[in-house]
Protein backbone atom coordinates (compact mmCIF):
# COMPACT_ATOMS: atom_id res chain seq x y z
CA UNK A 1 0.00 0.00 0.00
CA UNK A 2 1.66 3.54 -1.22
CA UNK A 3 2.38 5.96 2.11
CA UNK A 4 0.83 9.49 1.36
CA UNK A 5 3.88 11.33 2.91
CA UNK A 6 3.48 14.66 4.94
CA UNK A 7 6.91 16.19 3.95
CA UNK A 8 9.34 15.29 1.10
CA UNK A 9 12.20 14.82 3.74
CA UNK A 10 10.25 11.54 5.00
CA UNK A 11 9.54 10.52 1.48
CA UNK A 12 13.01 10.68 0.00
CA UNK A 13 15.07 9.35 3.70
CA UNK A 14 15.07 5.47 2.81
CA UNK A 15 17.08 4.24 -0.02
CA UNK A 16 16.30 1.91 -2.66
CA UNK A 17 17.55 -1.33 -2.21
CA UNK A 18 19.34 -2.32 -5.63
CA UNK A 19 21.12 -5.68 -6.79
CA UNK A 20 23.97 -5.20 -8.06
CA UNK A 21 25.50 -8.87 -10.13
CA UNK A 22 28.86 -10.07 -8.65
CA UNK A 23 28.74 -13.36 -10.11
CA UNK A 24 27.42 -16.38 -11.90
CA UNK A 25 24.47 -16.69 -9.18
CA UNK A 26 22.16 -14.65 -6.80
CA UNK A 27 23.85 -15.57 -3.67
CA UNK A 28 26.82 -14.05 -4.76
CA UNK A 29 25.08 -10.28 -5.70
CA UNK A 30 25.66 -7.23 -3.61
CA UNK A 31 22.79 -5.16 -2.22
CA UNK A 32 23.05 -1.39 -3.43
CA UNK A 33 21.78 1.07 -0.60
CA UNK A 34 21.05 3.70 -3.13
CA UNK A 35 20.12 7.20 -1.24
CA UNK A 36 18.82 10.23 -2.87
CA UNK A 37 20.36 12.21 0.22
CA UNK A 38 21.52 9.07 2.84
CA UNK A 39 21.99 12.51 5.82
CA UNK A 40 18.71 13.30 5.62
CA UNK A 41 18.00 10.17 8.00
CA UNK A 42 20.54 11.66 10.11
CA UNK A 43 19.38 15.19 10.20
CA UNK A 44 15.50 14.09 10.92
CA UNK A 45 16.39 12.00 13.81
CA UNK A 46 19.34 14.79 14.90
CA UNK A 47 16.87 17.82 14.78
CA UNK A 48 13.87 15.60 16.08
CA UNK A 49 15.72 15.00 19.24
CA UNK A 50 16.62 17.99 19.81
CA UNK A 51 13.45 19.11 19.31
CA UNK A 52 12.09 16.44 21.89
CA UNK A 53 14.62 17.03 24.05
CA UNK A 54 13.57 21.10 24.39
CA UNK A 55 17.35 21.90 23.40
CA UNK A 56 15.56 23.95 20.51
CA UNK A 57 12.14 24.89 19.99
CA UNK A 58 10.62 25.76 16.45
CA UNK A 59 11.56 28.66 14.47
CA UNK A 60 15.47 28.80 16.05
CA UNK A 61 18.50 28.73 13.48
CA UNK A 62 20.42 25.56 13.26
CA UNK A 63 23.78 26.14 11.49
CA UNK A 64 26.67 24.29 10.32
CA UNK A 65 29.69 23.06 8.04
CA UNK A 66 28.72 21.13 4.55
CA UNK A 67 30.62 19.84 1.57
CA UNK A 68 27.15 19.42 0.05
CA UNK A 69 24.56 16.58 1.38
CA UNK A 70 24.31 17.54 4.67
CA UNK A 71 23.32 20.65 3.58
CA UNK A 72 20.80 19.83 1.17
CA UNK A 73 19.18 17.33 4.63
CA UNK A 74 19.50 20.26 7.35
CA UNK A 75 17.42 22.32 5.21
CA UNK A 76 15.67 19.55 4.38
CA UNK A 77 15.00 19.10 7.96
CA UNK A 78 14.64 22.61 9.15
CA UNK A 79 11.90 23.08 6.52
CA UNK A 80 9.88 19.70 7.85
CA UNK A 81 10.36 21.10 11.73
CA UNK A 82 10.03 25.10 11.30
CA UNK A 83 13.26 25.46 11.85
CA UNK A 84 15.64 28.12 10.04
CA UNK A 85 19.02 27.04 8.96
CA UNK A 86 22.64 28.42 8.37
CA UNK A 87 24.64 27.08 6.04
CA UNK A 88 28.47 27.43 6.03
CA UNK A 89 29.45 25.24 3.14
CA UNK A 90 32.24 24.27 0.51
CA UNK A 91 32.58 25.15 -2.95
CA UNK A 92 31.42 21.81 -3.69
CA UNK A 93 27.59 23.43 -3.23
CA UNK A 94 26.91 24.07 -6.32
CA UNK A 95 24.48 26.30 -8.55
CA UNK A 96 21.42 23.87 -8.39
CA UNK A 97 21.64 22.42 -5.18
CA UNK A 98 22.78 26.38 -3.52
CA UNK A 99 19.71 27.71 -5.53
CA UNK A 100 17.33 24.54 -3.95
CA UNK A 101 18.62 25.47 -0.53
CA UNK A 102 17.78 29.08 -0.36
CA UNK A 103 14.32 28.43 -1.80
CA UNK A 104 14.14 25.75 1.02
CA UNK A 105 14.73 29.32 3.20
CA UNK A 106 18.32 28.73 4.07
CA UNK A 107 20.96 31.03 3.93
CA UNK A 108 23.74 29.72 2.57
CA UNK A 109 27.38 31.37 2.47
CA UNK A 110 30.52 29.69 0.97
CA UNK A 111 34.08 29.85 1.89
CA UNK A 112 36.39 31.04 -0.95
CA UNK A 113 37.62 28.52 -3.63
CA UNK A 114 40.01 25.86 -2.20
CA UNK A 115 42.34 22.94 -3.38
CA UNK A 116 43.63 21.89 -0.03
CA UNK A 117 40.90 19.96 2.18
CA UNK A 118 42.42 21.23 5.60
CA UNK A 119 42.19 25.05 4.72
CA UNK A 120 38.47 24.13 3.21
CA UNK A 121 37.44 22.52 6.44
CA UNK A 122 39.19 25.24 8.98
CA UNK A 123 38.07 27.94 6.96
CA UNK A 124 34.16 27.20 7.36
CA UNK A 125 34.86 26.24 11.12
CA UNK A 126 36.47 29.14 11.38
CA UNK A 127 33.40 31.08 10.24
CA UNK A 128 30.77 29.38 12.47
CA UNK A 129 32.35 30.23 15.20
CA UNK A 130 32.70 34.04 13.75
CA UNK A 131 29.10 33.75 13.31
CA UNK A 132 28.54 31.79 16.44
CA UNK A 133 29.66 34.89 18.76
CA UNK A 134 27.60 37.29 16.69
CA UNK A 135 24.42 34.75 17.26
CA UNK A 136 24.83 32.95 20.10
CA UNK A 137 21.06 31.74 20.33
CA UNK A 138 21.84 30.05 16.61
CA UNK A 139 22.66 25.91 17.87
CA UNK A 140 25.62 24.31 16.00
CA UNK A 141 24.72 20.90 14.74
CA UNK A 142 28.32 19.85 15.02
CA UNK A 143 27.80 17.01 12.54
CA UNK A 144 31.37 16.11 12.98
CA UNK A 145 30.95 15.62 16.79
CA UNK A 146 27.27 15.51 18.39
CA UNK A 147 26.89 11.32 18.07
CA UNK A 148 23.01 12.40 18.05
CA UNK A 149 23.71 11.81 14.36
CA UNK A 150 23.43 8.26 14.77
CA UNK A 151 20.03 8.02 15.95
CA UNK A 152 18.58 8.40 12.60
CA UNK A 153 20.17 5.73 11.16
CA UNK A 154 18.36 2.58 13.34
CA UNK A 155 15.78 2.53 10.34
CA UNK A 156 18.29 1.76 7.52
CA UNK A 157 19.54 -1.15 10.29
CA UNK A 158 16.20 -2.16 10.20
CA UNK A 159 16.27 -2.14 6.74
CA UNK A 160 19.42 -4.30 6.32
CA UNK A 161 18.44 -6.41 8.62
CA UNK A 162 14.52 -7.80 6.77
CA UNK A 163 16.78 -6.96 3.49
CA UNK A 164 19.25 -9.90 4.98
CA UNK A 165 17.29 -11.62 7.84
CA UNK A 166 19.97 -14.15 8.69
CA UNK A 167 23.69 -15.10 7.86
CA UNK A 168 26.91 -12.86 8.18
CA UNK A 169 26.89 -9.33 6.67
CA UNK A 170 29.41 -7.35 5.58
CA UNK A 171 28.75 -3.62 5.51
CA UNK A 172 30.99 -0.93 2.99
CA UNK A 173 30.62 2.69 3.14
CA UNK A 174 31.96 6.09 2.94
CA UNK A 175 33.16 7.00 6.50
CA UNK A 176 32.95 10.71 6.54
CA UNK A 177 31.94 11.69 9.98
CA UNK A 178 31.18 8.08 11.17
CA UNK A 179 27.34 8.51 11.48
CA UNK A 180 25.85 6.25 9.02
CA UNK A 181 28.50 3.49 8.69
CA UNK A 182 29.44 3.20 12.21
CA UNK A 183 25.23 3.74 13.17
CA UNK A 184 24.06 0.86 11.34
CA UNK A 185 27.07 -1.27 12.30
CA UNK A 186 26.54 -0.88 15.54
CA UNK A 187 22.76 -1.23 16.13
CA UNK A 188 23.14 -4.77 13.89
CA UNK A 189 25.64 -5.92 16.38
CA UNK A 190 23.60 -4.64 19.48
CA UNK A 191 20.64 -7.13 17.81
CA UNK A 192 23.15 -10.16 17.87
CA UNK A 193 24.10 -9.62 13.75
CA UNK A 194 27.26 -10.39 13.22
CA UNK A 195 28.80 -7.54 11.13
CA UNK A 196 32.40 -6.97 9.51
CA UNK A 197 32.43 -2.73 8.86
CA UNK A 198 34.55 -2.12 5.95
CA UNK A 199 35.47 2.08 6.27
CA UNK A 200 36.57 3.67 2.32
CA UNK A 201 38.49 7.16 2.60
CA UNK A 202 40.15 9.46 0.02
CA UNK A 203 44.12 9.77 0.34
CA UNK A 204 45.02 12.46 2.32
CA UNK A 205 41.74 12.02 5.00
CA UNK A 206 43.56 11.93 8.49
CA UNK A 207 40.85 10.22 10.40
CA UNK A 208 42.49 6.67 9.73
CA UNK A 209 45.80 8.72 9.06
CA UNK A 210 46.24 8.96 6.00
CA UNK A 211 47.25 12.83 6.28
CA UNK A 212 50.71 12.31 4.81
CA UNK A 213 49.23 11.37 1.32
CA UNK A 214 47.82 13.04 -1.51
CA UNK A 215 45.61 12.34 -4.44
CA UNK A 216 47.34 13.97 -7.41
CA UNK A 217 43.56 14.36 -9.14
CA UNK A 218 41.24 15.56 -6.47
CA UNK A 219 39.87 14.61 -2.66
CA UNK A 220 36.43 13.01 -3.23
CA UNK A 221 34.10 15.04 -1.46
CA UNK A 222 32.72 13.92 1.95
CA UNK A 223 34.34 10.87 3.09
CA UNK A 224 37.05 11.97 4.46
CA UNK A 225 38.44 14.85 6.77
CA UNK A 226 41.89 16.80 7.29
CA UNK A 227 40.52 18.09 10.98
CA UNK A 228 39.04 15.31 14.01
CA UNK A 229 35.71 14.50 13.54
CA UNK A 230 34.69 12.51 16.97
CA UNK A 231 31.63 10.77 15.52
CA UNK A 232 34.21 8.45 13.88
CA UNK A 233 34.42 5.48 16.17
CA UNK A 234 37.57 3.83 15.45
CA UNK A 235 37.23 0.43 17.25
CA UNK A 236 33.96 -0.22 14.98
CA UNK A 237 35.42 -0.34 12.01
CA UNK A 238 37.38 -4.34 10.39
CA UNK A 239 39.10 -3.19 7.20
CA UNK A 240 39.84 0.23 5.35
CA UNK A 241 40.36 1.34 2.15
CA UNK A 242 41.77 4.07 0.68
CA UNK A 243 40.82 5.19 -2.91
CA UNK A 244 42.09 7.79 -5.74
CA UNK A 245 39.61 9.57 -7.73
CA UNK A 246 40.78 7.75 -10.76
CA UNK A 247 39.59 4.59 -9.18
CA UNK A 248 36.22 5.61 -7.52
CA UNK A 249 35.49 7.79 -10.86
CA UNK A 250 35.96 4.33 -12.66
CA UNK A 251 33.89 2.52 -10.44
CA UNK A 252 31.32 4.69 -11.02
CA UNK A 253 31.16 4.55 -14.39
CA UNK A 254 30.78 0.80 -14.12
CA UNK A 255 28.06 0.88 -11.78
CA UNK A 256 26.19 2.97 -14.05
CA UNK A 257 27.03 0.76 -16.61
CA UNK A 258 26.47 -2.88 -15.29
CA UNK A 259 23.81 -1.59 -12.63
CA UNK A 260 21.93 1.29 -14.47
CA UNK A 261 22.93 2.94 -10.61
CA UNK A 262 23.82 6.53 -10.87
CA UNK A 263 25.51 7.55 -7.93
CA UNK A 264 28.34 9.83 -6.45
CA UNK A 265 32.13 8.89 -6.13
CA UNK A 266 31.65 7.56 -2.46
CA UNK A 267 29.26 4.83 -4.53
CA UNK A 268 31.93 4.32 -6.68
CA UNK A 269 34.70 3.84 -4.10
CA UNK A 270 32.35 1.76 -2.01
CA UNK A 271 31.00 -0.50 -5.01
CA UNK A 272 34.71 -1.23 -5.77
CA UNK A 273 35.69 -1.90 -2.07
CA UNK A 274 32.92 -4.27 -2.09
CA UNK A 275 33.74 -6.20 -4.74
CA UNK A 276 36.99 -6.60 -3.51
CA UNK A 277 35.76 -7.49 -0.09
CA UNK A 278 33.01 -10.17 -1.48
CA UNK A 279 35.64 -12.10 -3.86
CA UNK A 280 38.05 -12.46 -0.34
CA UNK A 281 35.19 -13.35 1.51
CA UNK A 282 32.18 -15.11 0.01
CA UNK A 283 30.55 -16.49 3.04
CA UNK A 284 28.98 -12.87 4.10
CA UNK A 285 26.27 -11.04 2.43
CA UNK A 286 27.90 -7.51 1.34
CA UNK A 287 25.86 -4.54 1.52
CA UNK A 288 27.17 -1.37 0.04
CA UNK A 289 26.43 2.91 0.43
CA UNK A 290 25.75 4.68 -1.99
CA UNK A 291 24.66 7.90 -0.44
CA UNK A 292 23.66 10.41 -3.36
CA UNK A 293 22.73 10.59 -6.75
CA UNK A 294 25.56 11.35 -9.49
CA UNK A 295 24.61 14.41 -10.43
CA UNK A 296 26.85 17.23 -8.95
CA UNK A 297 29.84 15.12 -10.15
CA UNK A 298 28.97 15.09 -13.98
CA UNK A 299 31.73 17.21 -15.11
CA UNK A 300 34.31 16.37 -12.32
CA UNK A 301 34.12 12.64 -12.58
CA UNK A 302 31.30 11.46 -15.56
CA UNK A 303 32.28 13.70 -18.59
CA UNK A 304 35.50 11.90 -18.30
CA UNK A 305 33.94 8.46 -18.67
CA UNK A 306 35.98 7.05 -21.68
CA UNK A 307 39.16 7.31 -19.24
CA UNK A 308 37.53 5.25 -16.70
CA UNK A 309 39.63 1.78 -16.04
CA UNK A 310 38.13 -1.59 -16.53
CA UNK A 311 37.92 -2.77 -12.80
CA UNK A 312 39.79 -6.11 -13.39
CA UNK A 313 42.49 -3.99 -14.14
CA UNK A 314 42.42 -2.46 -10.39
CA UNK A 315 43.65 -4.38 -7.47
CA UNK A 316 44.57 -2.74 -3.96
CA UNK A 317 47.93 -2.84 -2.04
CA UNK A 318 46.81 -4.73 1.31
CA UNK A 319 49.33 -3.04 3.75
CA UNK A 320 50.30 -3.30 7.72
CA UNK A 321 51.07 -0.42 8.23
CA UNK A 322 50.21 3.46 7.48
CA UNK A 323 53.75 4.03 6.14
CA UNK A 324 52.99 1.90 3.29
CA UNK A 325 49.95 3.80 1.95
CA UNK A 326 50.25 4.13 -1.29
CA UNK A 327 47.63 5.83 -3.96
CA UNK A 328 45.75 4.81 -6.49
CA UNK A 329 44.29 1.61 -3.46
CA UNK A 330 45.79 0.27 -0.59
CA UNK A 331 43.74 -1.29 2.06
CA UNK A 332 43.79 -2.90 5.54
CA UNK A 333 43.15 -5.13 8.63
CA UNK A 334 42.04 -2.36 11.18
CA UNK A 335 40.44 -4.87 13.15
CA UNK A 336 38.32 -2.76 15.17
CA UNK A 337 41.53 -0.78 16.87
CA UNK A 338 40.98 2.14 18.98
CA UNK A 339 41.95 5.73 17.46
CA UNK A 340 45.45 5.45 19.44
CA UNK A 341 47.21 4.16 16.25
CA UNK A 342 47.00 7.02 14.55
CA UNK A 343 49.49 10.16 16.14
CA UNK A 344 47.63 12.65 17.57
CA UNK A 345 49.65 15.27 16.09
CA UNK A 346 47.41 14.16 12.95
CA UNK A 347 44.29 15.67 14.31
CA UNK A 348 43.61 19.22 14.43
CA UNK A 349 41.10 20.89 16.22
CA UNK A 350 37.45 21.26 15.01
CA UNK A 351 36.17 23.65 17.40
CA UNK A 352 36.01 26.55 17.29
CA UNK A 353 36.51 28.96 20.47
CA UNK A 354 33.29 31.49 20.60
């Protein structure tokens, strides 16, 4: 029976479940978790809490940092709730979905053009808190910190687990401020599921220290960090992997080939980690993220589809050790370790003082 929704927010939150071919039989497909906005969960349950909670009441400003899809589900969010929002975000806003979010009643204000991920991320920080001591009423979502962000996320568990009722899973995903990947993980495992949580991030993310390297194309956007984010909860995650642009753009373009799946470079990094992950490991059920459409990464990544790689082509470098990260895929047994590996000195700050 078809739901009459009562705001687009709740009518757009749960993904489509997709199956994607991995071999000669069914057993052996992967599920596609394919989002139109996967934060918008997030937000919802985030702002409905506080909401419930009396930490804000309708018709205060909610502001924070985006590269792009948390924006688009704050003001998603704001507008279902009566809320106003704030947007500090990256260049990586662009046109349409900037244009979408001020119609939505946002206001939306982007730090100048960057290459380098740490100066993009301190820069917009930076200006919350300059706008924090000017409106101090205004509540900071801190999606990079407030684990409030996780509470959303119980319903795509619940999804995964009547999508996969029984049997080992194995779950791949973007890990950008920890919320969805490390949310779902860890409600399957508090219901008894036993989960392996394979964690993708861009070279040159320091959240599982990769700070020291660099993608000579570009940082995919949102999966990966050059200050602390303390939503990510190390000792959740099994394996890692790290992949270029090249490689995620490529597996991109085959998903949209083979799958008909039109999704972002986080799809594209995941799909390919997933693969990889299902042909070492063929007794779990692999379900992979794929947390927005493709469409703000036509020219960046799709235009260039006849350079994309044939994936057989693409193996990763399994390493032991950080040192031996290497682009264009390395990847590795992180077997649920606490943050403590990583050097503290990798971690800026965050927060800012206001």
């Amino acid at each position: 029976m078809t739901r009459l929704h009562d705001h687009l927010a709740e009518a757009i939150k749960d993904p489509d479940p997709i199956r994607v071919r991995s071999g000669d039989s069914p057993e052996e497909d992967l599920i596609c978790l394919r989002f139109e906005t996967m934060k918008v969960h997030s937000a919802l349950g985030a702002v409905r809490h506080l909401l419930d909670t009396g930490r804000v009441h309708p018709g205060d400003t909610l502001i924070d940092s985006s590269s792009g899809i948390y924006a688009h589900a704050l003001a998603l969010a704001c507008h279902r709730y009566g809320m106003k929002c704030h947007i500090v975000g990256s260049t990586t806003v662009d046109r349409t979905l900037k244009i979408q979010l001020e119609i939505l009643g946002a206001t939306v204000e982007q730090v100048p053009s960057s290459n380098n991920l740490q100066l993009d991320q301190n820069l917009r920080v930076r200006r919350i808190g300059e706008i924090l001591r000017d409106n101090p009423t205004y509540h900071w979502m801190q999606q990079y910190h407030d684990d409030i962000h996780y509470l959303g996320y119980r319903a795509v568990a619940d999804l995964v687990a009547s999508l996969v009722p029984s049997g080992p899973l194995c779950l791949v995903g973007g890990v950008g401020t920890g919320a969805s990947t490390g949310a779902i993980a860890a409600y399957l495992r508090e219901w008894g599921r036993d989960v392996d949580l394979v964690g993708v991030q861009p070279f040159g993310s320091v959240t599982f220290g990769a700070g020291h390297t660099q993608d000579p194309d570009m940082i995919i956007a949102g999966i990966g960090s050059s200050i602390e984010f303390r939503n990510v909860r190390h000792e959740l995650y099994d394996r890692m992997h790290w992949i270029s642009f090249e490689y995620a753009m490529s597996a991109a373009v085959d998903l949209l080939r083979t799958s008909g799946v039109f999704a972002g470079l986080s799809a594209g990094a995941a799909y390919l980690s997933a693969l990889w992950e299902h042909n070492c490991d063929r007794g779990r059920k692999h379900v992979f993220l794929a947390a927005d459409t493709g469409t703000r990464y036509v020219e960046s990544a799709f235009s260039r589809h006849s350079e994309a790689r044939p994936l057989a082509s693409m193996r990763p470098r399994e390493i032991d050790s950080l040192d031996e990260l290497a682009v264009p895929w390395s990847a590795m047994a992180w077997d649920r370790r606490e943050s403590g590996l990583l050097r503290r000195a990798e971690f800026p700050s965050a927060t800012p003082s206001h």
